[in-house]
C-alpha atoms as a PDB file:
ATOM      1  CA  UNK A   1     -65.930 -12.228  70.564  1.00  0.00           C
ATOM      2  CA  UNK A   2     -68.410 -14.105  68.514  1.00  0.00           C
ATOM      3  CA  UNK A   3     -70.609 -16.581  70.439  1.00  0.00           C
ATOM      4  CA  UNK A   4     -71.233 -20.094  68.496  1.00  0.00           C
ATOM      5  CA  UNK A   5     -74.197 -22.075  70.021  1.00  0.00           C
ATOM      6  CA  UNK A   6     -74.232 -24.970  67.569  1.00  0.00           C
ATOM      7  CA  UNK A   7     -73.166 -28.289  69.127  1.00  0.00           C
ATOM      8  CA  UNK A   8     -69.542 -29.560  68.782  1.00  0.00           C
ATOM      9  CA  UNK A   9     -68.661 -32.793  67.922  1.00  0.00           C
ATOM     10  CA  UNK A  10     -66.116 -34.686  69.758  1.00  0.00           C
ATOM     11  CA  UNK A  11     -62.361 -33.347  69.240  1.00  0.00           C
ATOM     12  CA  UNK A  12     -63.489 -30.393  67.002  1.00  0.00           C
ATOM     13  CA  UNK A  13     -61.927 -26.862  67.122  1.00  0.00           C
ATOM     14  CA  UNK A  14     -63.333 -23.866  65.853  1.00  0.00           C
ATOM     15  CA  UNK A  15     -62.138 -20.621  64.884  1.00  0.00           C
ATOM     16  CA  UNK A  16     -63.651 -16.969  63.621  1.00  0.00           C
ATOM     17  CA  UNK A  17     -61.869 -14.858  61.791  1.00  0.00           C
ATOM     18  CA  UNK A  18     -62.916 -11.203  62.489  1.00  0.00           C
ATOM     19  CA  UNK A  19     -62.480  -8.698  59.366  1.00  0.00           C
ATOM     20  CA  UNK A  20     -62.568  -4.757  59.688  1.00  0.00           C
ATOM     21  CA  UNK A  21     -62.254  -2.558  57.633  1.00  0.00           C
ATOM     22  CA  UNK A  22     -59.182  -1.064  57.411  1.00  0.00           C
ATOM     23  CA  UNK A  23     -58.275   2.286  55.384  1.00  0.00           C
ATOM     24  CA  UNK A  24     -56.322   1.379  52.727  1.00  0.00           C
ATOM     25  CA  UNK A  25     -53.255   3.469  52.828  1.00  0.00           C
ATOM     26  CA  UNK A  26     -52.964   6.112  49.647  1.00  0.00           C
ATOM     27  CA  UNK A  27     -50.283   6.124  47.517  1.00  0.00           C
ATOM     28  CA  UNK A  28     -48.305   8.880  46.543  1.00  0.00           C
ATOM     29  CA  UNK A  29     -49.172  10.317  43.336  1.00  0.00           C
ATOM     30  CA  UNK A  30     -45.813  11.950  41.151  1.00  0.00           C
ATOM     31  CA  UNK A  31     -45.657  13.383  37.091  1.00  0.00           C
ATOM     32  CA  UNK A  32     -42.623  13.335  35.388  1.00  0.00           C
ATOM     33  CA  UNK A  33     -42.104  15.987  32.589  1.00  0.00           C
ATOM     34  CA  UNK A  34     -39.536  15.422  30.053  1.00  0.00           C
ATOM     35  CA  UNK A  35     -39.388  17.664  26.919  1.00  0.00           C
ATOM     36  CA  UNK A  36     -36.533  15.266  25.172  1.00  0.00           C
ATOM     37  CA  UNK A  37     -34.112  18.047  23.131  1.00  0.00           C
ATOM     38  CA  UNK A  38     -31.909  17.350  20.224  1.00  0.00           C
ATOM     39  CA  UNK A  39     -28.040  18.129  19.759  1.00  0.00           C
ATOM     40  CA  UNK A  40     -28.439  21.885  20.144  1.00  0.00           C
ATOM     41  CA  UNK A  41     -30.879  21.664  23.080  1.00  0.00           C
ATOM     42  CA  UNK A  42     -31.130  20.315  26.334  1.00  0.00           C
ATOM     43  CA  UNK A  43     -33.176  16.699  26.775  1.00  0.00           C
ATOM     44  CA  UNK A  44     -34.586  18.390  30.301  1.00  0.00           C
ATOM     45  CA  UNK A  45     -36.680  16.205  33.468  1.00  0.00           C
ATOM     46  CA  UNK A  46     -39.243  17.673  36.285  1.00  0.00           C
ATOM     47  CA  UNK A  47     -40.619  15.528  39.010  1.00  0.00           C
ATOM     48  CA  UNK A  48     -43.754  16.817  40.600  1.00  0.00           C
ATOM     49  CA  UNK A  49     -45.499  15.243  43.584  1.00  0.00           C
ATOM     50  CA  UNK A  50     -49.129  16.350  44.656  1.00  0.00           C
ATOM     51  CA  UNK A  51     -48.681  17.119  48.179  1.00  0.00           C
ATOM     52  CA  UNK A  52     -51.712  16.092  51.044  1.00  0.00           C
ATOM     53  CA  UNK A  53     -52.729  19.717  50.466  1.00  0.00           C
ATOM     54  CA  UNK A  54     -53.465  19.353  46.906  1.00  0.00           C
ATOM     55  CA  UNK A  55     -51.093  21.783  45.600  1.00  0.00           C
ATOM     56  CA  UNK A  56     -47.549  20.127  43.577  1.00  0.00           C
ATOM     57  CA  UNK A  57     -44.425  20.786  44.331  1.00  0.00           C
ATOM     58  CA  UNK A  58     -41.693  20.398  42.241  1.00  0.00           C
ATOM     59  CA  UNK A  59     -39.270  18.454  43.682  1.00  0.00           C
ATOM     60  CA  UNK A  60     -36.483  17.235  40.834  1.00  0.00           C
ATOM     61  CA  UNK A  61     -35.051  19.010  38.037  1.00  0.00           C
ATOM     62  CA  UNK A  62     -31.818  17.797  35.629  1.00  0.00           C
ATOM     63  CA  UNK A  63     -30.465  18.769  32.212  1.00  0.00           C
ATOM     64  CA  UNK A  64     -29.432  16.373  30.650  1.00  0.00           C
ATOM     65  CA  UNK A  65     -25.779  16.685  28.813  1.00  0.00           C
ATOM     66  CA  UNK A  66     -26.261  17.797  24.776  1.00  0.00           C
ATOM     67  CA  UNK A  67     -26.035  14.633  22.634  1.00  0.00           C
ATOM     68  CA  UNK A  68     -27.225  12.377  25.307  1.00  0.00           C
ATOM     69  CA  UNK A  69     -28.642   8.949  23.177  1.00  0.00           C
ATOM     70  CA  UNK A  70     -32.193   8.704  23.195  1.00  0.00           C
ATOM     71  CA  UNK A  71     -32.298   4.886  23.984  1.00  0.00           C
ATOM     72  CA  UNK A  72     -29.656   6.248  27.051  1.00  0.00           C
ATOM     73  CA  UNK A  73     -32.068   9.279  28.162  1.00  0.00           C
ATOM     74  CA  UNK A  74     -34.958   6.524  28.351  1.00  0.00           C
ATOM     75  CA  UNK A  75     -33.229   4.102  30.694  1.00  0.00           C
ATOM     76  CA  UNK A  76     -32.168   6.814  32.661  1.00  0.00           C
ATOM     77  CA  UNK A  77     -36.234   7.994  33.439  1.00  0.00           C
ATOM     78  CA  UNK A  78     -36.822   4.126  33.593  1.00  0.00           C
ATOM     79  CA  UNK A  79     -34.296   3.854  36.421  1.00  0.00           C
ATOM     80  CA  UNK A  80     -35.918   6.905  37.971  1.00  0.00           C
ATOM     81  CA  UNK A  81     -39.206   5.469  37.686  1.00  0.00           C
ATOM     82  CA  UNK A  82     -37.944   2.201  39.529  1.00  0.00           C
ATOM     83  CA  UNK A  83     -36.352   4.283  42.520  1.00  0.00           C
ATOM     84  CA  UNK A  84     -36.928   5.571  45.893  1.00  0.00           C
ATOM     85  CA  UNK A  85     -39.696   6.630  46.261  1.00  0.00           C
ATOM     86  CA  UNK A  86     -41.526   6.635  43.149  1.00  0.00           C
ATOM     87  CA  UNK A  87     -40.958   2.892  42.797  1.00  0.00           C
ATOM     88  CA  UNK A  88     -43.964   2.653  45.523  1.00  0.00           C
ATOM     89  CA  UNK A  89     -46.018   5.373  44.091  1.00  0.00           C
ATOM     90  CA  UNK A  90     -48.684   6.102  41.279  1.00  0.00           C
ATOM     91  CA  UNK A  91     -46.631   7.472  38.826  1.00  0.00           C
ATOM     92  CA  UNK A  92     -47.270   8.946  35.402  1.00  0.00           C
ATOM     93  CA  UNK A  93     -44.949   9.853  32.825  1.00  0.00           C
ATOM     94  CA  UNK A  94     -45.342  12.846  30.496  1.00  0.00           C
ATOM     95  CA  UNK A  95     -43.634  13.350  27.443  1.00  0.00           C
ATOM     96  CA  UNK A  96     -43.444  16.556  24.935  1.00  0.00           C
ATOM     97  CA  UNK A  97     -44.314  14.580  21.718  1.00  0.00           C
ATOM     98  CA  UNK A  98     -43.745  17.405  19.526  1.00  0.00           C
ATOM     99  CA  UNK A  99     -41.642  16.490  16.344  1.00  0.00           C
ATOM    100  CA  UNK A 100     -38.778  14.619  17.683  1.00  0.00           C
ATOM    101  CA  UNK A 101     -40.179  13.627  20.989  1.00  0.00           C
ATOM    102  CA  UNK A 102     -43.383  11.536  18.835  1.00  0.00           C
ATOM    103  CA  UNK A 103     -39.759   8.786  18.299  1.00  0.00           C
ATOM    104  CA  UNK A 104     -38.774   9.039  21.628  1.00  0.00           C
ATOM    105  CA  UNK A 105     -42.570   8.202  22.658  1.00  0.00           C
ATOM    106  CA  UNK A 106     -42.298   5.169  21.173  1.00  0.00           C
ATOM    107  CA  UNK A 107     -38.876   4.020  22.705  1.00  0.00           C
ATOM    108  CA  UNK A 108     -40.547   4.833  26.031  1.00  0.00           C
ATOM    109  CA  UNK A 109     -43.537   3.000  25.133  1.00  0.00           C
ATOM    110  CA  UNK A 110     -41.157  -0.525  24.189  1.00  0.00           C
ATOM    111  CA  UNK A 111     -38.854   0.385  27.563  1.00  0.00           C
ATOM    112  CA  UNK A 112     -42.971  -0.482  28.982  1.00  0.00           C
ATOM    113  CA  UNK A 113     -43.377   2.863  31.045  1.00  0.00           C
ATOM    114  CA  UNK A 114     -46.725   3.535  29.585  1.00  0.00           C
ATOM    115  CA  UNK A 115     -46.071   7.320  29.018  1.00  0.00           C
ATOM    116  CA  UNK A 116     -49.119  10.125  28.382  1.00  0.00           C
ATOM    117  CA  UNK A 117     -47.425  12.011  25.026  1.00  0.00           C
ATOM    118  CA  UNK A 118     -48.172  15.588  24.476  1.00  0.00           C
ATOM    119  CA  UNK A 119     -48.321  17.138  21.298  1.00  0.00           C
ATOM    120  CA  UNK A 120     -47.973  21.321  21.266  1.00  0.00           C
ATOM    121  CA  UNK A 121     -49.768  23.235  18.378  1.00  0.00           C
ATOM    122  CA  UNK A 122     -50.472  26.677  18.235  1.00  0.00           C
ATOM    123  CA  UNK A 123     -54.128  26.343  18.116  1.00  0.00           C
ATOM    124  CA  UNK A 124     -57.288  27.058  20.737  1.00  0.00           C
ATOM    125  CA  UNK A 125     -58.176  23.677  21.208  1.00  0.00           C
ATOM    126  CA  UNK A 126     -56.984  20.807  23.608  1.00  0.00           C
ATOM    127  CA  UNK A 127     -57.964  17.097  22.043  1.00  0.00           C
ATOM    128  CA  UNK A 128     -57.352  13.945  23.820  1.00  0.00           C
ATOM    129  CA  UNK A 129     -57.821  10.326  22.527  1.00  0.00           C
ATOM    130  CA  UNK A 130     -60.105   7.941  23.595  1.00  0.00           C
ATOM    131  CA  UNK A 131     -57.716   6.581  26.056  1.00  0.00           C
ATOM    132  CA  UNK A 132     -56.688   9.578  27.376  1.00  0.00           C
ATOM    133  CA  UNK A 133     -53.328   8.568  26.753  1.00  0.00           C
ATOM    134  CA  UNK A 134     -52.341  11.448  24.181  1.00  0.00           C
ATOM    135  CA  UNK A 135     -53.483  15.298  23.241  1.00  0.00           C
ATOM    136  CA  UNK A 136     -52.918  17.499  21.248  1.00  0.00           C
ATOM    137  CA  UNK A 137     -52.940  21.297  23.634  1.00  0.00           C
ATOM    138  CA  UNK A 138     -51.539  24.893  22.488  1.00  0.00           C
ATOM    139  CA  UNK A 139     -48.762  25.736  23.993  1.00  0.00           C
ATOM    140  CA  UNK A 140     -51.108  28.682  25.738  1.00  0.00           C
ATOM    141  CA  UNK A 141     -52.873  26.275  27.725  1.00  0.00           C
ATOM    142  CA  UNK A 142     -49.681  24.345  28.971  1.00  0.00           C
ATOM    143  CA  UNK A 143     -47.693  27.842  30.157  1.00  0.00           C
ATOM    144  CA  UNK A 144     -51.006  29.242  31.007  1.00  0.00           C
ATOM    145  CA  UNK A 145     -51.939  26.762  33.484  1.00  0.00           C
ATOM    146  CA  UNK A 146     -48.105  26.907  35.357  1.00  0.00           C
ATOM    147  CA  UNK A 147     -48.621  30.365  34.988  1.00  0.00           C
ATOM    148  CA  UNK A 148     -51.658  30.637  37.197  1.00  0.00           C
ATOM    149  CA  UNK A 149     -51.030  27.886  39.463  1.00  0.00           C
ATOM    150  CA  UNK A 150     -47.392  29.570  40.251  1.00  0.00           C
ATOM    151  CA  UNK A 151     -49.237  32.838  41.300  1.00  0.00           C
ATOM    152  CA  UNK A 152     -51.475  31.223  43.319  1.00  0.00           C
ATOM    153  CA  UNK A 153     -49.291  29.097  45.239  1.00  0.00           C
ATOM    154  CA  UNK A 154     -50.789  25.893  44.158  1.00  0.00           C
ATOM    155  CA  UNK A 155     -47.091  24.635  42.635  1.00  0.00           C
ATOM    156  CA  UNK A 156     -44.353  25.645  44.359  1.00  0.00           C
ATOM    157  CA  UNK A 157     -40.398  24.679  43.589  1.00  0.00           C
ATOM    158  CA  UNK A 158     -38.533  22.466  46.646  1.00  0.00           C
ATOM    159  CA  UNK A 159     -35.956  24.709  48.355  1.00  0.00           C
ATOM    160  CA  UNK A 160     -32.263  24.417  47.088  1.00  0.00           C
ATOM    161  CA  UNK A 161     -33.601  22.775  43.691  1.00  0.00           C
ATOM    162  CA  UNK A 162     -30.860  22.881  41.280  1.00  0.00           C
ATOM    163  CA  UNK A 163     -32.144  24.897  37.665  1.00  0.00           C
ATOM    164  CA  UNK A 164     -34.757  26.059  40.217  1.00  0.00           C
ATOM    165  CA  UNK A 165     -33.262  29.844  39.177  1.00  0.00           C
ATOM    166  CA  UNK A 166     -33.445  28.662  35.760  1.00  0.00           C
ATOM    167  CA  UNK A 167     -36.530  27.365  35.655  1.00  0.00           C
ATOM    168  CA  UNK A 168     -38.306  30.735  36.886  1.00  0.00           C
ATOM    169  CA  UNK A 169     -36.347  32.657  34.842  1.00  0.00           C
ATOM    170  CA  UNK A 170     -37.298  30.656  31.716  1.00  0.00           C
ATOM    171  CA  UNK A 171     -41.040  31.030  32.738  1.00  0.00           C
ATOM    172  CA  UNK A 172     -40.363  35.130  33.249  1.00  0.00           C
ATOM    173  CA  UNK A 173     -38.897  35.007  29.358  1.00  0.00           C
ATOM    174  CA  UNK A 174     -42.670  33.814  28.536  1.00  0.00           C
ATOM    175  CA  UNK A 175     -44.974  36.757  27.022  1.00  0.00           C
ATOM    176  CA  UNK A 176     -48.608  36.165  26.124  1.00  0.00           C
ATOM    177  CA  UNK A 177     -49.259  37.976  22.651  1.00  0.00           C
ATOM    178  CA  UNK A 178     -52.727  38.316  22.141  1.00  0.00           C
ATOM    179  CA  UNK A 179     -53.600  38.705  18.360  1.00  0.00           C
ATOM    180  CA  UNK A 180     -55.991  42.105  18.021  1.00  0.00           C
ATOM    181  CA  UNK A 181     -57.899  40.824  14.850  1.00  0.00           C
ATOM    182  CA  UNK A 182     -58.865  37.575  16.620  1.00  0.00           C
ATOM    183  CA  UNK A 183     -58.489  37.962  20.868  1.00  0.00           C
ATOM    184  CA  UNK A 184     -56.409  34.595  20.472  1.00  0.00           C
ATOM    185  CA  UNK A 185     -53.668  34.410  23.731  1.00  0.00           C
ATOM    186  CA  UNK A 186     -50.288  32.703  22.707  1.00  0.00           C
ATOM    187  CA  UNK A 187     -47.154  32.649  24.152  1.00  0.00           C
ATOM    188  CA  UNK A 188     -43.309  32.946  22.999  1.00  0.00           C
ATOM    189  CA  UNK A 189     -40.875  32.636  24.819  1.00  0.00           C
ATOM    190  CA  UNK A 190     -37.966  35.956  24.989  1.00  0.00           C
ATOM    191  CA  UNK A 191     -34.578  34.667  23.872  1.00  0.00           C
ATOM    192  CA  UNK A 192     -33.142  38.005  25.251  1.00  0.00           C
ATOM    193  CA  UNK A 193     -34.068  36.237  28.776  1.00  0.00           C
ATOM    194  CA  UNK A 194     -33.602  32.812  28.500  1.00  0.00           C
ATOM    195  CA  UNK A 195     -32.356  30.802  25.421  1.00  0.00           C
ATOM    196  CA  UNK A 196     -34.016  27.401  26.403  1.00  0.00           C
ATOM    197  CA  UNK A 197     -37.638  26.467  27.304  1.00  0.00           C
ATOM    198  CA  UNK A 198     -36.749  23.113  28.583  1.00  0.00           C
ATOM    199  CA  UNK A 199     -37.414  23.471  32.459  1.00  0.00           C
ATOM    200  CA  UNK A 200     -40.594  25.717  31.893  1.00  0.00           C
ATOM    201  CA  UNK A 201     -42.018  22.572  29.612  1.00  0.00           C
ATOM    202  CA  UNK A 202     -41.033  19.487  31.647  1.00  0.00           C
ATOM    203  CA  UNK A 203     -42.793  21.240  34.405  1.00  0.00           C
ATOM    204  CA  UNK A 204     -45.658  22.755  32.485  1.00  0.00           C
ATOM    205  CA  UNK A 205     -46.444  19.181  30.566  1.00  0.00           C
ATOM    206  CA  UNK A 206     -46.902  17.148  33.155  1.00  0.00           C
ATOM    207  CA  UNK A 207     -48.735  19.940  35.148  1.00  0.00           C
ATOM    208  CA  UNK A 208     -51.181  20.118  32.957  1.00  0.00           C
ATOM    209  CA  UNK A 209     -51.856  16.680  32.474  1.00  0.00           C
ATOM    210  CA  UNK A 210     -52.386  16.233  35.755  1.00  0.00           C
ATOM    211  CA  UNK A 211     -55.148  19.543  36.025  1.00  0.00           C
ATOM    212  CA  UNK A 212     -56.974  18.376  32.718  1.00  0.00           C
ATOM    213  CA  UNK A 213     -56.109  14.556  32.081  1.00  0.00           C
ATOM    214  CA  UNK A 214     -59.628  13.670  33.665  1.00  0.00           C
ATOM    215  CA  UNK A 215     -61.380  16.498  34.189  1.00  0.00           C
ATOM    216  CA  UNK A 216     -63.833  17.371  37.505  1.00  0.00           C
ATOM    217  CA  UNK A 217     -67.165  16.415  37.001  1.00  0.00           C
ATOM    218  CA  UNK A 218     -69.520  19.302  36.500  1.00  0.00           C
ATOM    219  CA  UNK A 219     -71.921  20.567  39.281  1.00  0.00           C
ATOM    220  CA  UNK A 220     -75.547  19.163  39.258  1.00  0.00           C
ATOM    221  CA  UNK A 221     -77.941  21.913  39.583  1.00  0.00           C
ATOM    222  CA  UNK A 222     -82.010  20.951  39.693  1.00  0.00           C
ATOM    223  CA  UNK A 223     -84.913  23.535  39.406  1.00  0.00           C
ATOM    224  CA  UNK A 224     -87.461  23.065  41.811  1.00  0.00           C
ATOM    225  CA  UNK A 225     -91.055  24.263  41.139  1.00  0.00           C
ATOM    226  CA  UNK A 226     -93.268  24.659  43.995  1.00  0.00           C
ATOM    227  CA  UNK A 227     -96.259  26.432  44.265  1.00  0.00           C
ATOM    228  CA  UNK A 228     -94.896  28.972  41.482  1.00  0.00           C
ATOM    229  CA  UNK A 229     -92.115  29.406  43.112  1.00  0.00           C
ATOM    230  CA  UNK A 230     -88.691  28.491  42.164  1.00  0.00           C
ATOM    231  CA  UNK A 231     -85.572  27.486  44.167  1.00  0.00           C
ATOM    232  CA  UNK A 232     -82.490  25.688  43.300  1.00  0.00           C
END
């Protein structure tokens, strides 16, 4: 209780308002993959949510019906957005940008969910914008990084997942090829195994967005020279 020595005047009342700091609570933090298909393939979602432990786990997974409208496939990941519980949570949006997805980018972007587009190219080299809002990454990097992650535990799929069966077995039809004249790593995927890629890239999209959007700083080292002798 605060103590206040300074003299009252007649009929005044005082009162202290104590503040302390209180730990803000921390919001949930979800990626949604879509990799939006045409007629012949499937428009396909994956919700990811980074779990206290740092790892993701995928935790939603639809195919959406052939011939679905565009305009209809981006209310439907608006109303997801808007729902229980990513309504309360940091959420960011992740869409395959590649050919016809660079349209459906900008339908998102009018709809006002502020999506990160990803363009795939079979190069070496992942580019973002300034804004960090786009990039351009080979299709190595994004399979590459689910790839590794998977083995190591650090994304896991939520038991009784519908497509979950799908989803790994799209991911086992992925080969790396690595070219002998030039050591480059790319990676097809084995129709013999599994006809689509849809699952493997909403997942692996926003996946890697969320491992290289803002990279970790680097480590400071410092050389220390003391008496001719040197310690880090």
């Amino acid at each position: 209780m605060r103590e206040d020595h300074e003299p009252r005047q007649p009929g005044e009342i005082r009162a202290f308002v104590e503040y302390r700091n209180q730990p803000r609570p921390v919001r949930q933090q979800y990626w949604i993959g879509w990799d939006p298909g045409q007629s012949a393939d499937y428009s396909a979602i994956a919700i990811l949510k980074k779990m206290p432990d740092k790892t993701y786990q995928v935790q939603h997974l639809e195919r959406l019906p052939l011939g679905t409208p565009y305009p209809d496939q981006v209310a439907k990941v608006y109303g997801m957005m808007h729902r229980r519980p990513l309504d309360k949570a940091d959420v960011t949006l992740c869409i395959d940008a590649t050919g016809i997805g660079a349209a459906v980018v900008d339908l998102a972007k009018a709809k006002g969910t502020n999506p990160v587009s990803i363009q795939i190219h079979g190069g070496m080299e992942a580019i973002w914008t300034d804004d960090r809002m786009s990039a351009k990454a080979p299709k190595a990097d994004l399979i590459g990084c689910l790839t590794v992650l998977a083995q190591t535990k650090s994304v896991t799929v939520a038991r009784g997942l519908p497509h979950a069966d799908t989803l790994r077995q799209e991911l086992k039809a992925y080969q790396a090829r690595i070219n002998p004249n030039t050591a480059h790593v790319s990676y097809g995927n084995d129709a013999r195994q599994a006809q689509h890629d849809d699952l493997v890239l909403a997942t692996a999209i926003p996946l890697w967005v969320a491992e290289n959007r803002y990279p970790r700083p680097n480590p400071v080292c410092r050389l220390i020279s003391v008496g001719g002798r040197h310690r880090w």
